[in-house]
Protein backbone atom coordinates (compact mmCIF):
# COMPACT_ATOMS: atom_id res chain seq x y z
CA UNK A 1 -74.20 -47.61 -88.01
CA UNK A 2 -74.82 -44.99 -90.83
CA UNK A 3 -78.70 -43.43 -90.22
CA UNK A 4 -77.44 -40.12 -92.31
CA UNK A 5 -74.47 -39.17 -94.98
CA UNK A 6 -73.93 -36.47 -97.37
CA UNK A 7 -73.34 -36.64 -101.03
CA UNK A 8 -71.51 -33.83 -103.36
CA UNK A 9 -69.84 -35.73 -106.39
CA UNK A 10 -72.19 -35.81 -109.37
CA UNK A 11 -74.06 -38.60 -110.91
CA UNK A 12 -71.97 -38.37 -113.75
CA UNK A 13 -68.74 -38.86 -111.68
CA UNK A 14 -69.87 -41.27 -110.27
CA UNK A 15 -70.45 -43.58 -112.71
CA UNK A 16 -67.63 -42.70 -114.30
CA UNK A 17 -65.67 -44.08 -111.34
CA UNK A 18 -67.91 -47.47 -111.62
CA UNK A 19 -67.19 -47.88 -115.35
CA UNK A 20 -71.14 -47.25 -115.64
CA UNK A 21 -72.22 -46.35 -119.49
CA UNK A 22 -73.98 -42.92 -119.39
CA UNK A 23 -76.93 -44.52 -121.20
CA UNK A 24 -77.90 -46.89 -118.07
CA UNK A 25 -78.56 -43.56 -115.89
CA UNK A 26 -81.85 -43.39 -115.20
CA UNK A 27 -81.49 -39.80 -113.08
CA UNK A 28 -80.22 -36.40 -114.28
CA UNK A 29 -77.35 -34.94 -112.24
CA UNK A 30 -78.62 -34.18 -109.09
CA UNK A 31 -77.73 -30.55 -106.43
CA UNK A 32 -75.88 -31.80 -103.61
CA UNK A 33 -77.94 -33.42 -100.61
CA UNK A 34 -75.73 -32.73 -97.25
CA UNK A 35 -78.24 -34.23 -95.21
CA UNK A 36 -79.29 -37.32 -96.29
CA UNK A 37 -82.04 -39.19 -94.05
CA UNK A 38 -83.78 -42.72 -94.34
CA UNK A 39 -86.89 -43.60 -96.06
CA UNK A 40 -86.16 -41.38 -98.47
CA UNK A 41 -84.99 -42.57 -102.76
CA UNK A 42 -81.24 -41.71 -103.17
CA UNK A 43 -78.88 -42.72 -106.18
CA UNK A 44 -77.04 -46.29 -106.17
CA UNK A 45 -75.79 -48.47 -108.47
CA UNK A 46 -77.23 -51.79 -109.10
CA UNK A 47 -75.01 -54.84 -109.88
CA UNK A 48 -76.05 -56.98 -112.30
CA UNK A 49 -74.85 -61.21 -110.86
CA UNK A 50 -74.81 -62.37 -114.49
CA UNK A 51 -73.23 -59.63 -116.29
CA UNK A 52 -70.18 -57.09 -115.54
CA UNK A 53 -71.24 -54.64 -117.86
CA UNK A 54 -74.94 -54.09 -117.16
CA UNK A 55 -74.31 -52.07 -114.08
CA UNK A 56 -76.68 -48.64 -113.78
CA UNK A 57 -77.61 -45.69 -111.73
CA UNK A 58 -80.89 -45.82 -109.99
CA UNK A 59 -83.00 -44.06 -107.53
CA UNK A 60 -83.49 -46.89 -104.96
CA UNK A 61 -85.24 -46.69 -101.50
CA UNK A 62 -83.31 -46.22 -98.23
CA UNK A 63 -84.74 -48.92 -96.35
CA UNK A 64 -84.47 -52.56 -97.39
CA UNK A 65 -87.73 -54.68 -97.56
CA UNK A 66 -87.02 -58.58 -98.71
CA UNK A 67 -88.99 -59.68 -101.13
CA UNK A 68 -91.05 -61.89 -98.96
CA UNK A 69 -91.92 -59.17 -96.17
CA UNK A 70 -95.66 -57.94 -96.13
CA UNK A 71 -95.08 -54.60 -93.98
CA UNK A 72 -93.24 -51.89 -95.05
CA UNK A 73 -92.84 -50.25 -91.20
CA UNK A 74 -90.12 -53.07 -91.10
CA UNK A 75 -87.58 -52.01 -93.16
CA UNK A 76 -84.03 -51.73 -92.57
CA UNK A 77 -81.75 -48.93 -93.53
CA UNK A 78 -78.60 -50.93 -92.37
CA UNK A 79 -76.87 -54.29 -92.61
CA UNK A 80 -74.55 -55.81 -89.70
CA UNK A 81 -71.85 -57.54 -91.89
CA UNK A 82 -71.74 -60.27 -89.42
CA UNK A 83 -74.90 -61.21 -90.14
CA UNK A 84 -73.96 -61.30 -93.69
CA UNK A 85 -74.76 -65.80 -93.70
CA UNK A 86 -78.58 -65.31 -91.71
CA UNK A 87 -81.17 -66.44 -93.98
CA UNK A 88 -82.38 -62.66 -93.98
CA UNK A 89 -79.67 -61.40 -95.30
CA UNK A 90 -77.79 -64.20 -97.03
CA UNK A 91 -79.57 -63.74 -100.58
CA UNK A 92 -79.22 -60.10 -101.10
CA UNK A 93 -75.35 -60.32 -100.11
CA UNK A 94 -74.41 -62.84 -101.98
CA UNK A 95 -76.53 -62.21 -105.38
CA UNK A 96 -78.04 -58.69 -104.86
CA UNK A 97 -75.37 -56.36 -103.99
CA UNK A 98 -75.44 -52.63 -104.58
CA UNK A 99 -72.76 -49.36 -103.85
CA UNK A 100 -73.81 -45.85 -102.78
CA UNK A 101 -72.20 -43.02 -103.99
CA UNK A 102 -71.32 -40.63 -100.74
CA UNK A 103 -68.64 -37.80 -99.78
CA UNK A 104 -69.31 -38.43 -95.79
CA UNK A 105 -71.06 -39.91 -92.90
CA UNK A 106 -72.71 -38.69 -89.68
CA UNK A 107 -72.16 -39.84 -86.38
CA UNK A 108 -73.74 -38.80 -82.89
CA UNK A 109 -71.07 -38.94 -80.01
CA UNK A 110 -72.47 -39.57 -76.58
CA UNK A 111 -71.12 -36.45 -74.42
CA UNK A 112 -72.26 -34.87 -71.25
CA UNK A 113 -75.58 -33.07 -71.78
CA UNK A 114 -76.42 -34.41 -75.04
CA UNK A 115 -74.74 -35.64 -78.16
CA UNK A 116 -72.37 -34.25 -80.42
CA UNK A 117 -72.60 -34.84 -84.60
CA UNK A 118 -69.54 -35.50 -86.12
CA UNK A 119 -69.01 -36.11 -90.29
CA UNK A 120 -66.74 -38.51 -91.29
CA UNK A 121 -65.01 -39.45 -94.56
CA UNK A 122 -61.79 -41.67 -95.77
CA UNK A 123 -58.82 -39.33 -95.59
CA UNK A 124 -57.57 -39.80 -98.96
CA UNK A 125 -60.37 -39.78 -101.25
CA UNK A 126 -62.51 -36.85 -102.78
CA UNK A 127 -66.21 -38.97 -102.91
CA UNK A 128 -66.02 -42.53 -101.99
CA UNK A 129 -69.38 -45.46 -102.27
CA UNK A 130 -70.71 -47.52 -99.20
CA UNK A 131 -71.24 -51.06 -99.83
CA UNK A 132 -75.08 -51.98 -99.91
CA UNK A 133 -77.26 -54.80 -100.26
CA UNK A 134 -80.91 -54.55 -102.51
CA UNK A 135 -83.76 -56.02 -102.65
CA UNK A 136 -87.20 -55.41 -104.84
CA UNK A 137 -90.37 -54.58 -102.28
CA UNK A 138 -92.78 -57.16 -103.73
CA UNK A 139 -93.64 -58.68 -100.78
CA UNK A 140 -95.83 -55.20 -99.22
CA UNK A 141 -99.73 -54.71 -100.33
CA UNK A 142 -100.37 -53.70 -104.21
CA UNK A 143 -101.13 -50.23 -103.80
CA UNK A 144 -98.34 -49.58 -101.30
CA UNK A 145 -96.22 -46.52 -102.91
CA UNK A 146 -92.92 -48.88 -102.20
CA UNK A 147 -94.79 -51.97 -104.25
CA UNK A 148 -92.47 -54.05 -107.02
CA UNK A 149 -89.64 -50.59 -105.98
CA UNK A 150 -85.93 -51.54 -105.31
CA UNK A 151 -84.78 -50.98 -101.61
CA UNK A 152 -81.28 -51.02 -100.04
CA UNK A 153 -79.68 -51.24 -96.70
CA UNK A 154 -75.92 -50.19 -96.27
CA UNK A 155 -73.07 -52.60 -94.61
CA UNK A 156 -72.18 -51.72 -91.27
CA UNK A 157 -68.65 -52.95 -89.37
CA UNK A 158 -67.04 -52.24 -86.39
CA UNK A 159 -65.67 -48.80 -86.12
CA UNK A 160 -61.92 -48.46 -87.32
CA UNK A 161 -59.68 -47.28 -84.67
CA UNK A 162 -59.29 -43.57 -86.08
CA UNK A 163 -63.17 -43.20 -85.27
CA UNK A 164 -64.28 -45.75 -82.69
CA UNK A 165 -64.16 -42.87 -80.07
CA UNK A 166 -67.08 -41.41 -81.82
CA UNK A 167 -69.47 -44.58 -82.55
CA UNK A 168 -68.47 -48.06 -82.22
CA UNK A 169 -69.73 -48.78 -86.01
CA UNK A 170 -69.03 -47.46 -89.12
CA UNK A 171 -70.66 -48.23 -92.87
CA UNK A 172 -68.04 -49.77 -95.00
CA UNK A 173 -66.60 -47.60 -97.20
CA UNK A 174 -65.05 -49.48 -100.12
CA UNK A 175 -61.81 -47.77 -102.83
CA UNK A 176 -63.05 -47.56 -106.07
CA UNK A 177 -61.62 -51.02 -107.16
CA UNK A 178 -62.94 -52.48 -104.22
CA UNK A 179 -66.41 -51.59 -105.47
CA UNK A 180 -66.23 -52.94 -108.97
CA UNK A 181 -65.10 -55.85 -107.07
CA UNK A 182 -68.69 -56.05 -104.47
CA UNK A 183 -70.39 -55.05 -107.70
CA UNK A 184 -69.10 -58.03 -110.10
CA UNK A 185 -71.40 -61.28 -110.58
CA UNK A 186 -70.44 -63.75 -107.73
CA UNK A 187 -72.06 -65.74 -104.93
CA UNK A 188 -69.00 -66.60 -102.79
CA UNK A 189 -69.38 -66.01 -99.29
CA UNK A 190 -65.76 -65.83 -98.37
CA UNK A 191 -64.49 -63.93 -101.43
CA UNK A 192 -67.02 -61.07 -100.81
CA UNK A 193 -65.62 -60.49 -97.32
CA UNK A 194 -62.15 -60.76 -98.20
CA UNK A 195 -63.19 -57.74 -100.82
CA UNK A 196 -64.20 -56.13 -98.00
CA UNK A 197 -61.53 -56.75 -95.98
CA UNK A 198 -58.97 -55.56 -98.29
CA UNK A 199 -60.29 -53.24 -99.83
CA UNK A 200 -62.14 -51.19 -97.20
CA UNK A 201 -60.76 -47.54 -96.41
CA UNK A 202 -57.58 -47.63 -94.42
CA UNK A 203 -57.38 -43.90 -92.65
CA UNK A 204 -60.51 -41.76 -91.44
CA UNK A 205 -60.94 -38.56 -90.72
CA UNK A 206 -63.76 -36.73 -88.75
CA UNK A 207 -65.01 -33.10 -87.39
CA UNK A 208 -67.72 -31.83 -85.25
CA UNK A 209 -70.61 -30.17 -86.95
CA UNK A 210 -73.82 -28.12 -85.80
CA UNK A 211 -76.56 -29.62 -84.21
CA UNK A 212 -79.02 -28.80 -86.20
CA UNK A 213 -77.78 -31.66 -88.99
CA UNK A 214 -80.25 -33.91 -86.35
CA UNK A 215 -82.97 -32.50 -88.29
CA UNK A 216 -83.10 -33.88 -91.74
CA UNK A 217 -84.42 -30.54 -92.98
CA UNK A 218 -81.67 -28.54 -92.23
């Protein structure tokens, strides 16, 4: 699962990596965020399914509300790739997709007396982007602060071998051509996991880190 990541490349980088024109930012450079929690608006690039070039930088809710759901308290800040073909899911996969911009991932290993955070990133890459799904939150009450506002949930898979020790998911963490890939226009089901399949991160690394990253204000 991914419930928390950190982010230090730039806007600016990053949509230079995503062949994104600086004139479809809608956000100024932002400080780095090292503890990134749910529920809260982060940067992610929307694809466009009709056009390759109309990509652009948004601040998009962390937790994914189809169109059609009424309450907001059921939103979901993650998305099981094998449930990529359910009818909750299907739409936003294969027409909505989205990539997150991130430099690591936290995971809580299960030891005795407690739990122990870990961050995790690809080995070879300096900033990397989770693949995500979006959807608009039209489907919540009119004067609901998430109304008509673009939400996303990231991919989760099971954990590669260099981390499964730690948590027995992972987000998937595509290269940078991978991404333009997820991000092209598309609807085919089995091409969009084959991106992911060959073009998902092949060597992680991880180390342990304080406990106080369990509290999203640290």
């Amino acid at each position: 699962m991914c419930g928390r990541y950190g982010i230090t490349i730039s806007a600016t980088e990053a949509m230079r990596r995503l062949n994104i024109s600086l004139d479809r930012r809608t956000d100024p450079d932002t400080a780095a965020r090292y503890n990134v929690p749910p529920g809260t608006a982060q940067l992610v690039a929307i694809g466009d399914r009709d056009a390759t070039d109309h990509k652009s930088l948004d601040a998009v809710h962390w937790g994914f509300l189809p169109s059609w759901q009424n309450q907001a308290s059921k939103s979901s800040i993650n998305m099981r790739l094998e449930s990529a073909g359910k009818s909750y899911w299907r739409k936003a996969f294969e027409r909505r997709r989205c990539a997150i911009p991130a430099s690591w991932w936290y995971e809580w290993e299960k030891i005795d007396g407690g739990k122990q955070p870990f961050a995790i990133r690809p080995g070879d890459t300096e900033g990397f982007f989770f693949a995500g799904v979006w959807s608009a939150a039209t489907g919540v009450p009119d004067d609901h602060k998430l109304h008509g506002r673009q939400t996303f949930a990231i991919l989760t898979q099971p954990a590669d071998p260099d981390i499964a020790d730690i948590h027995h998911r992972m987000p998937v963490a595509l290269t940078d051509d991978g991404i333009q890939e997820w991000l092209s226009p598309g609807d085919d089901h089995d091409r969009l996991t084959e991106i992911i399949a060959d073009t998902s991160y092949s060597y992680y690394e991880s180390w342990p880190v304080d406990q106080r990253v369990g509290n999203p204000a640290n």
